[in-house]
PDB file of N, CA and C in Angstrom:
ATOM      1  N   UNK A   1     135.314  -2.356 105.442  1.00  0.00           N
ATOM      2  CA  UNK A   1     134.052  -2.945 105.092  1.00  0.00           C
ATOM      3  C   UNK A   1     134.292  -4.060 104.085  1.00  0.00           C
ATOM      4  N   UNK A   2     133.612  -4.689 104.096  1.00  0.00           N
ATOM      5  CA  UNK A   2     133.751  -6.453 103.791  1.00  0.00           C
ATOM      6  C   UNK A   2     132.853  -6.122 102.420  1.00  0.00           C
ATOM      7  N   UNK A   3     132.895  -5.309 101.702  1.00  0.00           N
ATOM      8  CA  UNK A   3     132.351  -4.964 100.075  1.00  0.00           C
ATOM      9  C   UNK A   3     131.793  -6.367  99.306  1.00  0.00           C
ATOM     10  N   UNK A   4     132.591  -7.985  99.493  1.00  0.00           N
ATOM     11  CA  UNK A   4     131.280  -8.697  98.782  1.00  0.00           C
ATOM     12  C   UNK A   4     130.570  -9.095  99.704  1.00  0.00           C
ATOM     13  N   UNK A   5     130.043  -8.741 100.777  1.00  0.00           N
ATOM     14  CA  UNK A   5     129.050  -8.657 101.506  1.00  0.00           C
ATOM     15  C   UNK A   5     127.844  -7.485 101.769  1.00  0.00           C
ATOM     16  N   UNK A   6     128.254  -6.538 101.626  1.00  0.00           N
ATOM     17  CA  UNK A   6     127.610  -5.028 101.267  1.00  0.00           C
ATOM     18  C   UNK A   6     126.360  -4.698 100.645  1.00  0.00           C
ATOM     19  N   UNK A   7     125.619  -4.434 101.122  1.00  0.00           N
ATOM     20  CA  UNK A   7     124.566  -4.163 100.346  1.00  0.00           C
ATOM     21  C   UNK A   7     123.906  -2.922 100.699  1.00  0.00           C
ATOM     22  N   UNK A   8     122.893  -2.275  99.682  1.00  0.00           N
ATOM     23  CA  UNK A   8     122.008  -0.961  99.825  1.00  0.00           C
ATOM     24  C   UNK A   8     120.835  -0.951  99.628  1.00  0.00           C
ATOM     25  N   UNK A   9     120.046  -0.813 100.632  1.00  0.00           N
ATOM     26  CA  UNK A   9     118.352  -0.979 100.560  1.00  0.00           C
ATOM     27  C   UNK A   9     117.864   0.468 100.606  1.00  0.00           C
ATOM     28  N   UNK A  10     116.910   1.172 100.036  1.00  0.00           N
ATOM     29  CA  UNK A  10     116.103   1.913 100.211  1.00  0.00           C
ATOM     30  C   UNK A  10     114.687   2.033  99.909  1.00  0.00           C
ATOM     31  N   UNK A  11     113.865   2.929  99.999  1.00  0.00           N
ATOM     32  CA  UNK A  11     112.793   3.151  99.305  1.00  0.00           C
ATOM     33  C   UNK A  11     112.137   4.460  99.333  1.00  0.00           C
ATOM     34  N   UNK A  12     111.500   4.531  98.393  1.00  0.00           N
ATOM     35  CA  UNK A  12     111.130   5.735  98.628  1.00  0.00           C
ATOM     36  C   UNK A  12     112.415   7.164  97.829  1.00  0.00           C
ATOM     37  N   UNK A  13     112.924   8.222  98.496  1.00  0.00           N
ATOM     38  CA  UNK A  13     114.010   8.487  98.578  1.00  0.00           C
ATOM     39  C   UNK A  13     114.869   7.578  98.860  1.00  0.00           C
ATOM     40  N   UNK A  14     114.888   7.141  99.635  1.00  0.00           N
ATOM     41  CA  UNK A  14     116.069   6.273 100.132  1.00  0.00           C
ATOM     42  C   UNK A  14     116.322   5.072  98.583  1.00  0.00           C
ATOM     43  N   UNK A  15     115.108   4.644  97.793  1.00  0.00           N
ATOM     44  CA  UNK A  15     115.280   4.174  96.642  1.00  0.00           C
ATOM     45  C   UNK A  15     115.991   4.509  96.056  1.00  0.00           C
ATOM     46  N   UNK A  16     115.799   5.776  95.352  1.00  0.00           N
ATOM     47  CA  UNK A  16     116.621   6.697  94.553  1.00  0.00           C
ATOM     48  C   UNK A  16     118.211   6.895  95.241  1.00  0.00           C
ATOM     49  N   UNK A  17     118.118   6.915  96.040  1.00  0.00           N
ATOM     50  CA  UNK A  17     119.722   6.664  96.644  1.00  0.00           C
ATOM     51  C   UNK A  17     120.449   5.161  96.595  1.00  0.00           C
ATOM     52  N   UNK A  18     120.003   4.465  96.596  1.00  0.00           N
ATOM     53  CA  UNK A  18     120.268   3.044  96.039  1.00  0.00           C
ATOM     54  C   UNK A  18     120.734   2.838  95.124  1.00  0.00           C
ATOM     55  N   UNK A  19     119.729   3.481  94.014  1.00  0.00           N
ATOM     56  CA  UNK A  19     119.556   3.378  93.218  1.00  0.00           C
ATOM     57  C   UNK A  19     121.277   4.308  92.276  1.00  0.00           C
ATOM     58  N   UNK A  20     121.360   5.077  92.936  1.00  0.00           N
ATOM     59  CA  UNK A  20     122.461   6.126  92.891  1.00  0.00           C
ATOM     60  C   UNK A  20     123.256   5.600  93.093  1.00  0.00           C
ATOM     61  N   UNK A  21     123.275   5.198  94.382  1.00  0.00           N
ATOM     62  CA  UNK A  21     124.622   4.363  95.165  1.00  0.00           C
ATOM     63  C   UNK A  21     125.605   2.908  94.113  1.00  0.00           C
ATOM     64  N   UNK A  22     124.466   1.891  94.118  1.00  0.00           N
ATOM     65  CA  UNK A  22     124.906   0.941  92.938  1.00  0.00           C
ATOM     66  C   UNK A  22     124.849   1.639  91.897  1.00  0.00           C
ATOM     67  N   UNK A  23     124.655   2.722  91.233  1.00  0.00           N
ATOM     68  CA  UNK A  23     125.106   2.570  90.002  1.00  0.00           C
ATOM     69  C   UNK A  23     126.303   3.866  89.737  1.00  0.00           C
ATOM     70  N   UNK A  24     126.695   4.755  90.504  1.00  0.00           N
ATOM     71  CA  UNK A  24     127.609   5.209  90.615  1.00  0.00           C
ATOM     72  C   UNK A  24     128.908   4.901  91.741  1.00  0.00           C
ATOM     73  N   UNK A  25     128.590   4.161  92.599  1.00  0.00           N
ATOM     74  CA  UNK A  25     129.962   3.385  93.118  1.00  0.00           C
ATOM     75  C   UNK A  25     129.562   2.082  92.973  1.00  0.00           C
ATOM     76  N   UNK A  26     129.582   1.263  91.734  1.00  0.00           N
ATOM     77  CA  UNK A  26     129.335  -0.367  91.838  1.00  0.00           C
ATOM     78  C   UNK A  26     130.210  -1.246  92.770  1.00  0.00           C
ATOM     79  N   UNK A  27     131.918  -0.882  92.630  1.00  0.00           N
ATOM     80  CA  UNK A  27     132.822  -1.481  93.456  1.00  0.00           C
ATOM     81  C   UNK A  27     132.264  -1.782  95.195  1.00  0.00           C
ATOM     82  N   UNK A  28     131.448  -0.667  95.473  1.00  0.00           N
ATOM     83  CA  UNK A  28     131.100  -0.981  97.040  1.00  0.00           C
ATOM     84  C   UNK A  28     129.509  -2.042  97.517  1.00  0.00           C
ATOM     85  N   UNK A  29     129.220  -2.490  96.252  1.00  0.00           N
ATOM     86  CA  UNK A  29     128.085  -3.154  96.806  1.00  0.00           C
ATOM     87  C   UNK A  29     128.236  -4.582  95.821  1.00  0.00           C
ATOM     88  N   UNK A  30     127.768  -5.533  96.837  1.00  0.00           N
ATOM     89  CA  UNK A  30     127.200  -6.625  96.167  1.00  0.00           C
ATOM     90  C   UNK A  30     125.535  -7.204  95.479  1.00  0.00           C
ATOM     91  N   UNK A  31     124.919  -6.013  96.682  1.00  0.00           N
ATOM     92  CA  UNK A  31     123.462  -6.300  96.306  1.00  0.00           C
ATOM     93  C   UNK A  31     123.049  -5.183  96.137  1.00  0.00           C
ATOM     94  N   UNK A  32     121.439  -4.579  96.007  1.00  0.00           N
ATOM     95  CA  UNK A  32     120.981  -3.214  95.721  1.00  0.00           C
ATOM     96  C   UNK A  32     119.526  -3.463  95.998  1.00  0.00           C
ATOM     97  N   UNK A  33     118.808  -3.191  96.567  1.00  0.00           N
ATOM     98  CA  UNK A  33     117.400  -3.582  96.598  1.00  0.00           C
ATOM     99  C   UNK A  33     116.863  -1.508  96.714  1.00  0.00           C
ATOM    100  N   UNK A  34     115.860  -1.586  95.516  1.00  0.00           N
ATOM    101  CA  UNK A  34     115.223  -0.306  95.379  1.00  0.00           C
ATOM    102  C   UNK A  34     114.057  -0.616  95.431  1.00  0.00           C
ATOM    103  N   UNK A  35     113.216   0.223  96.625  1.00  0.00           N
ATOM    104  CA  UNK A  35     111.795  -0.172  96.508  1.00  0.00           C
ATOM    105  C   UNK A  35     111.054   1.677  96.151  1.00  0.00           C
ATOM    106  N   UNK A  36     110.325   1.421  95.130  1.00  0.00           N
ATOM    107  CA  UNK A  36     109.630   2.895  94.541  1.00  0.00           C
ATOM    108  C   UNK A  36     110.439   3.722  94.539  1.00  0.00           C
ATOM    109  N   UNK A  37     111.718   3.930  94.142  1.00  0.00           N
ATOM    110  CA  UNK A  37     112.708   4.919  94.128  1.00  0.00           C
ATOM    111  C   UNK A  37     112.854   5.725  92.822  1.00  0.00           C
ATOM    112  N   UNK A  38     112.681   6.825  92.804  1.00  0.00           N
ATOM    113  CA  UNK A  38     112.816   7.499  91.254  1.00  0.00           C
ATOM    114  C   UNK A  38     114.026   7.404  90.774  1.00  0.00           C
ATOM    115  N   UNK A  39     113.659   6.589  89.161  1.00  0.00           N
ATOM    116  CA  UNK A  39     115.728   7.173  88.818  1.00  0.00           C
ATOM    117  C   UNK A  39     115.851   7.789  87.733  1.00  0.00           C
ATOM    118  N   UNK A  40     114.571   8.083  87.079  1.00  0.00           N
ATOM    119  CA  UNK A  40     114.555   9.702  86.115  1.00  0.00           C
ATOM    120  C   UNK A  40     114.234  11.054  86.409  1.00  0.00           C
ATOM    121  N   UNK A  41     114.611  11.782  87.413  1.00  0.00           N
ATOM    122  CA  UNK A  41     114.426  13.196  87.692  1.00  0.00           C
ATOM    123  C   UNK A  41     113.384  13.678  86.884  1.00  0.00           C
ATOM    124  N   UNK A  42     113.750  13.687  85.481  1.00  0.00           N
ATOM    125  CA  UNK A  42     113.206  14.174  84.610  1.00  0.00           C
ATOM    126  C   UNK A  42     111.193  13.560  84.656  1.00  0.00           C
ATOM    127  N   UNK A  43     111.407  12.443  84.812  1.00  0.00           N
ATOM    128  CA  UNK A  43     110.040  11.605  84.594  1.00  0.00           C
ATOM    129  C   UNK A  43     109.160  11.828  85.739  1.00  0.00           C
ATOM    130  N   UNK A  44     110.280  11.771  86.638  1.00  0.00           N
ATOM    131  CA  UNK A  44     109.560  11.767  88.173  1.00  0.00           C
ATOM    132  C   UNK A  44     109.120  13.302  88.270  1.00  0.00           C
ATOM    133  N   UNK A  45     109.564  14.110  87.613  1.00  0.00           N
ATOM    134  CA  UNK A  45     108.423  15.552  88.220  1.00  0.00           C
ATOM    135  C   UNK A  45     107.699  15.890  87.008  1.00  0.00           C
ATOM    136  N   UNK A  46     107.841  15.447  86.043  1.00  0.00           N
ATOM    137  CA  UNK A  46     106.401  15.325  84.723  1.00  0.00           C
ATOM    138  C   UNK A  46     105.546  14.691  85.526  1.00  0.00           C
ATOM    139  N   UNK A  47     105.731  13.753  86.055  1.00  0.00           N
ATOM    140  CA  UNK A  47     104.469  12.604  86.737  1.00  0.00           C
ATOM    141  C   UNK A  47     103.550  13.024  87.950  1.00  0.00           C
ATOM    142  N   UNK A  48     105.035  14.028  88.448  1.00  0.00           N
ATOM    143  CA  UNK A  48     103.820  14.739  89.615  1.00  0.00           C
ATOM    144  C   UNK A  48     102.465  15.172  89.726  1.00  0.00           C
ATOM    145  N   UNK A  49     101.524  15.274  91.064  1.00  0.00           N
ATOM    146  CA  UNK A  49     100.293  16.317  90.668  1.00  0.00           C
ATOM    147  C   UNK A  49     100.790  17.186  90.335  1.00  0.00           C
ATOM    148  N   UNK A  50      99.794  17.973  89.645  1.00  0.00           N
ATOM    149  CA  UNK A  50     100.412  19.626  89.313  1.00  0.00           C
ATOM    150  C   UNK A  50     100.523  20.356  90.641  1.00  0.00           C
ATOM    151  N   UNK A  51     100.168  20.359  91.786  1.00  0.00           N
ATOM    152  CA  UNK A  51     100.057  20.967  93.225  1.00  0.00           C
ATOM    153  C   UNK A  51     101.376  20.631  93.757  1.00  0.00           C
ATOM    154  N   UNK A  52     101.726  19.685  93.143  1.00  0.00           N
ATOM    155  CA  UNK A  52     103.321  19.118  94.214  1.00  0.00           C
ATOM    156  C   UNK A  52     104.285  19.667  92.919  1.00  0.00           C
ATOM    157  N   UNK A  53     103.821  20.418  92.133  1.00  0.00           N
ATOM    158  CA  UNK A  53     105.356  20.345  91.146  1.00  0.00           C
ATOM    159  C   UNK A  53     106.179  21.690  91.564  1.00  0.00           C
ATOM    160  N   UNK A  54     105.305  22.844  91.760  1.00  0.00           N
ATOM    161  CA  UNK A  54     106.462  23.975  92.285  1.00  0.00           C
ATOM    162  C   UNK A  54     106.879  23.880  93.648  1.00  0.00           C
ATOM    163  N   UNK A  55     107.048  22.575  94.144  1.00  0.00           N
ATOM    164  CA  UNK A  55     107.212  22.220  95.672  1.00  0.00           C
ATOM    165  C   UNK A  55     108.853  21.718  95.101  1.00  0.00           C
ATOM    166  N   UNK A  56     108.815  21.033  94.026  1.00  0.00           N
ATOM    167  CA  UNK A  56     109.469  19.666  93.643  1.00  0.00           C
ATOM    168  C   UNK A  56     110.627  21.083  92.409  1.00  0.00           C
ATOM    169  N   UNK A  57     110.052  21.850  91.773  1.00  0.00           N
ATOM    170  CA  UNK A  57     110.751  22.866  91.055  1.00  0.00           C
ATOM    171  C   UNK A  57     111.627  23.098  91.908  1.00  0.00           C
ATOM    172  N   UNK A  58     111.764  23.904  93.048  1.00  0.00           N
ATOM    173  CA  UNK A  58     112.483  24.697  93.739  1.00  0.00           C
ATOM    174  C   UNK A  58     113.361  23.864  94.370  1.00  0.00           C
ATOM    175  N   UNK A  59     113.132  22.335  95.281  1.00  0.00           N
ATOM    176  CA  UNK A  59     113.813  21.399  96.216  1.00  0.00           C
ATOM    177  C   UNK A  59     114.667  20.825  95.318  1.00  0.00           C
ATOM    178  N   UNK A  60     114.214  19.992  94.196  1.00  0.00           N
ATOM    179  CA  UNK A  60     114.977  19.126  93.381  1.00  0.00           C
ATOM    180  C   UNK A  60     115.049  19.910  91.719  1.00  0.00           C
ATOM    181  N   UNK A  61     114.967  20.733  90.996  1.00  0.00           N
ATOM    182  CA  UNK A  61     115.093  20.997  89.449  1.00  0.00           C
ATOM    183  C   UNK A  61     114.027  21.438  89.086  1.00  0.00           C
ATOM    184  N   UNK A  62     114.047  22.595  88.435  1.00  0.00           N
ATOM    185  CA  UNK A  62     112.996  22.819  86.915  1.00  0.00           C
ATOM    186  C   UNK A  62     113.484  22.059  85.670  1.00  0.00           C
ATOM    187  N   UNK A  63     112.720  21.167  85.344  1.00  0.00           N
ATOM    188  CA  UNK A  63     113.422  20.338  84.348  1.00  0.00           C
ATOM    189  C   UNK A  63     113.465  21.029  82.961  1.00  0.00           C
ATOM    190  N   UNK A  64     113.239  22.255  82.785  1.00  0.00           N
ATOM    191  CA  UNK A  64     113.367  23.247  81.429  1.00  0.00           C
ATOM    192  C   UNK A  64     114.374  23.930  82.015  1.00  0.00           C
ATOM    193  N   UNK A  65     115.073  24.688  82.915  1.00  0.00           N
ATOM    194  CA  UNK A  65     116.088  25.762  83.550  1.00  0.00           C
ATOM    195  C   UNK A  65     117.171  24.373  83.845  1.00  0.00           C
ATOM    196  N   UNK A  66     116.663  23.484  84.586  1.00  0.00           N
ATOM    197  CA  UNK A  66     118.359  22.654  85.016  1.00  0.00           C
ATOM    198  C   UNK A  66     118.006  21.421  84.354  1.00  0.00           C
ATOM    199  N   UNK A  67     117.481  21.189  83.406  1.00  0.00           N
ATOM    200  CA  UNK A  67     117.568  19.754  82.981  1.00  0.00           C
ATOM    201  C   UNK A  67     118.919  18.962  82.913  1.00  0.00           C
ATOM    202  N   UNK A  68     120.111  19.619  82.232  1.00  0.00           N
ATOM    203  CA  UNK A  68     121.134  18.556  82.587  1.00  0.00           C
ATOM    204  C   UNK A  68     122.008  18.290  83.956  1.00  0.00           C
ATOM    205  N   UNK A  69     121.292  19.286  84.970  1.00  0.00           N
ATOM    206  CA  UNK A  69     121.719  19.016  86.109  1.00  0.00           C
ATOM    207  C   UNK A  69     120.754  17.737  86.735  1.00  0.00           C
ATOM    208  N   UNK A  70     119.724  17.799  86.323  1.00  0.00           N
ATOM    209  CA  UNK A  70     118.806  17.031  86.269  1.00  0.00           C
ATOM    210  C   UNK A  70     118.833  15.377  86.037  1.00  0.00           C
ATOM    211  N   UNK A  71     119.457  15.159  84.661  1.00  0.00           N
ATOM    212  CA  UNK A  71     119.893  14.301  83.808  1.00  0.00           C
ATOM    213  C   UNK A  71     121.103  13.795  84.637  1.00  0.00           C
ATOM    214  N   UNK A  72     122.370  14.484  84.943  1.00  0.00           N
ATOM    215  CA  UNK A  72     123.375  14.130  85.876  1.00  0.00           C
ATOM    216  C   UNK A  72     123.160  13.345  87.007  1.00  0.00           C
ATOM    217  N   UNK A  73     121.817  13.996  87.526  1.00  0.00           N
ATOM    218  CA  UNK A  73     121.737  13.356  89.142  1.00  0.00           C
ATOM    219  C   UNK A  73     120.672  12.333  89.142  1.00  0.00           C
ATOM    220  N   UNK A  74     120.233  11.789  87.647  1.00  0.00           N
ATOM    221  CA  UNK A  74     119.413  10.901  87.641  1.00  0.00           C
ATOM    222  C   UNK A  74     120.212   9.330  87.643  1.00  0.00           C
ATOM    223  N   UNK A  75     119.709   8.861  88.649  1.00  0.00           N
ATOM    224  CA  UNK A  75     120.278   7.274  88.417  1.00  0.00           C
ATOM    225  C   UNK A  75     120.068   6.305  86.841  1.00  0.00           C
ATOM    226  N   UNK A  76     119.290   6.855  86.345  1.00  0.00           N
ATOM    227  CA  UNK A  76     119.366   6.368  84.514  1.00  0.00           C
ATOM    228  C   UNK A  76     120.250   7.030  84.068  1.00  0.00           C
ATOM    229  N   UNK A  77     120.956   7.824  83.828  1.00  0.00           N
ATOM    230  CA  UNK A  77     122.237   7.930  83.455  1.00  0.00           C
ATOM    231  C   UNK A  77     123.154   6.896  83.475  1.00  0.00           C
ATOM    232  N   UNK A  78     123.490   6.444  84.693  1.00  0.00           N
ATOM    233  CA  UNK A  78     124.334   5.589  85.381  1.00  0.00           C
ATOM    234  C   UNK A  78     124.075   4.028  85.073  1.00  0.00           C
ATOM    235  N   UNK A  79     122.587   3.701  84.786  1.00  0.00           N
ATOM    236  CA  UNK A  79     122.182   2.713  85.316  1.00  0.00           C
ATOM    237  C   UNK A  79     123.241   1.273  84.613  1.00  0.00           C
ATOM    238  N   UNK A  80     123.925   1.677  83.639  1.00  0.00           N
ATOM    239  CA  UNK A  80     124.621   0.617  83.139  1.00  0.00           C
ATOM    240  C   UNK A  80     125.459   0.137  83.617  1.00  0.00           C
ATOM    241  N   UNK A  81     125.895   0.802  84.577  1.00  0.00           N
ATOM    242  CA  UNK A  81     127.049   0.742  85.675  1.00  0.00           C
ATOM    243  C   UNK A  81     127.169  -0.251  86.878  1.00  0.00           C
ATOM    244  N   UNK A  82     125.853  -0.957  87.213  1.00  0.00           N
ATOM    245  CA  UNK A  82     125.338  -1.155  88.531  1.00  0.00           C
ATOM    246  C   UNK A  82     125.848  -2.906  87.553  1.00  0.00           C
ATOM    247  N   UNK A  83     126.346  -3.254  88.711  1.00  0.00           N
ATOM    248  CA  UNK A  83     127.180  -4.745  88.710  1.00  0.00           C
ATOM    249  C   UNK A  83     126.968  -5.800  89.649  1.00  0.00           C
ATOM    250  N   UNK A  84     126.270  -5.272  90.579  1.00  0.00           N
ATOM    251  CA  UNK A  84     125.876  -6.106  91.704  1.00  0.00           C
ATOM    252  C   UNK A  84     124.473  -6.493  91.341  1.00  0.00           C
ATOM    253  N   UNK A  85     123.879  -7.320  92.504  1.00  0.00           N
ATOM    254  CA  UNK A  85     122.342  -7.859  91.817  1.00  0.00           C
ATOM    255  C   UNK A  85     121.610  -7.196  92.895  1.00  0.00           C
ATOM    256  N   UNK A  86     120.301  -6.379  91.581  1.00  0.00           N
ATOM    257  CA  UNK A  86     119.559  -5.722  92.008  1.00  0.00           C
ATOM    258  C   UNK A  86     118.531  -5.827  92.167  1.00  0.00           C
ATOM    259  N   UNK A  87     117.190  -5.861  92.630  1.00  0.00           N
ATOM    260  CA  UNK A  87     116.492  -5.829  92.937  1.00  0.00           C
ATOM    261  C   UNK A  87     115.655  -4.915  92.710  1.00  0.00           C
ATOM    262  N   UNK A  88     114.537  -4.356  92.070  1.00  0.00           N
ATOM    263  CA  UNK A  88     113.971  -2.843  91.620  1.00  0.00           C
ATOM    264  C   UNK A  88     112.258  -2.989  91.904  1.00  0.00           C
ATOM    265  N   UNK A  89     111.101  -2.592  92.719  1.00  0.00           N
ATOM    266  CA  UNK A  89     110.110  -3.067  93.202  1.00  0.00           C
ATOM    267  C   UNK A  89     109.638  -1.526  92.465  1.00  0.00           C
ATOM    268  N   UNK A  90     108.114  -1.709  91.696  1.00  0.00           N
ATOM    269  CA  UNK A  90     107.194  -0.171  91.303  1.00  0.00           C
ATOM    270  C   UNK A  90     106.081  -0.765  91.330  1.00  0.00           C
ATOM    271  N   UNK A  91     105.919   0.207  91.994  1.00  0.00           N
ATOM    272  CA  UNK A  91     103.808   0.288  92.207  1.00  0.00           C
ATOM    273  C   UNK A  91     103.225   0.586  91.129  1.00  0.00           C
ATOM    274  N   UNK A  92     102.186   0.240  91.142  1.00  0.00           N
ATOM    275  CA  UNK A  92     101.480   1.372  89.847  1.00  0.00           C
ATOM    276  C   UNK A  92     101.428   2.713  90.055  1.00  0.00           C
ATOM    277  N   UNK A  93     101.429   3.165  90.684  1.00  0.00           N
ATOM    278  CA  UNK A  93     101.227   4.717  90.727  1.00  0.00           C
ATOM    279  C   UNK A  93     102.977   5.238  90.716  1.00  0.00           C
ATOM    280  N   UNK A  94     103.923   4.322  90.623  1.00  0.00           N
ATOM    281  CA  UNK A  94     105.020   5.021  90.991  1.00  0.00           C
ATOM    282  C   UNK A  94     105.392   5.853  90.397  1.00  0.00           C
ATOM    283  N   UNK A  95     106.325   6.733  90.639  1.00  0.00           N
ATOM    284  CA  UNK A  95     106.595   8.377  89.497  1.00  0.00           C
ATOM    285  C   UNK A  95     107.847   8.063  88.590  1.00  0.00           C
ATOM    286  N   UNK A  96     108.609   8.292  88.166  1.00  0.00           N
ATOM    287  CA  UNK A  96     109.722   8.275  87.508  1.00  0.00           C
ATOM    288  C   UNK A  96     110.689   6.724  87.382  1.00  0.00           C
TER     289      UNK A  96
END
């Protein structure tokens, strides 16, 4: 793969994987485009309705029981890392 050509689009989930992607393997991308992608775990299920949060507890973290697993798999951890040019799109309503 031709890496300064490379790039990672997502949104949504697929954001947050982008978002992941450039900033924990920077060497493989040149560009990064994140559209509404969460990259604080932590923020993104405070922000939830309360109806979607023991949906979001069990799939992705209780952020009081696994917070630093939490913290680990959040793309803000990382974000200093990301070297390529990015691109980052949030709605108003977006979560994290």
């Amino acid at each position: 793969m031709d890496v300064s050509r490379a790039g990672v689009v997502g949104r949504s989930y697929g954001g947050y994987m982008t978002l992941t992607l450039a900033a924990r393997h920077p060497e493989l991308w040149s560009a990064a485009v994140d559209m509404f992608g969460p990259y604080d775990l932590l923020t993104f299920i405070d922000r939830l309705p309360e109806t979607w949060k023991p949906y979001f507890r069990i799939e992705v973290g209780d952020p009081e029981k696994d917070r630093d697993f939490l913290v680990e798999r959040s793309p803000r951890t990382y974000i200093d890392q990301v070297s390529c040019r990015c691109w980052s799109s949030r709605g108003k309503t977006t979560r994290g």
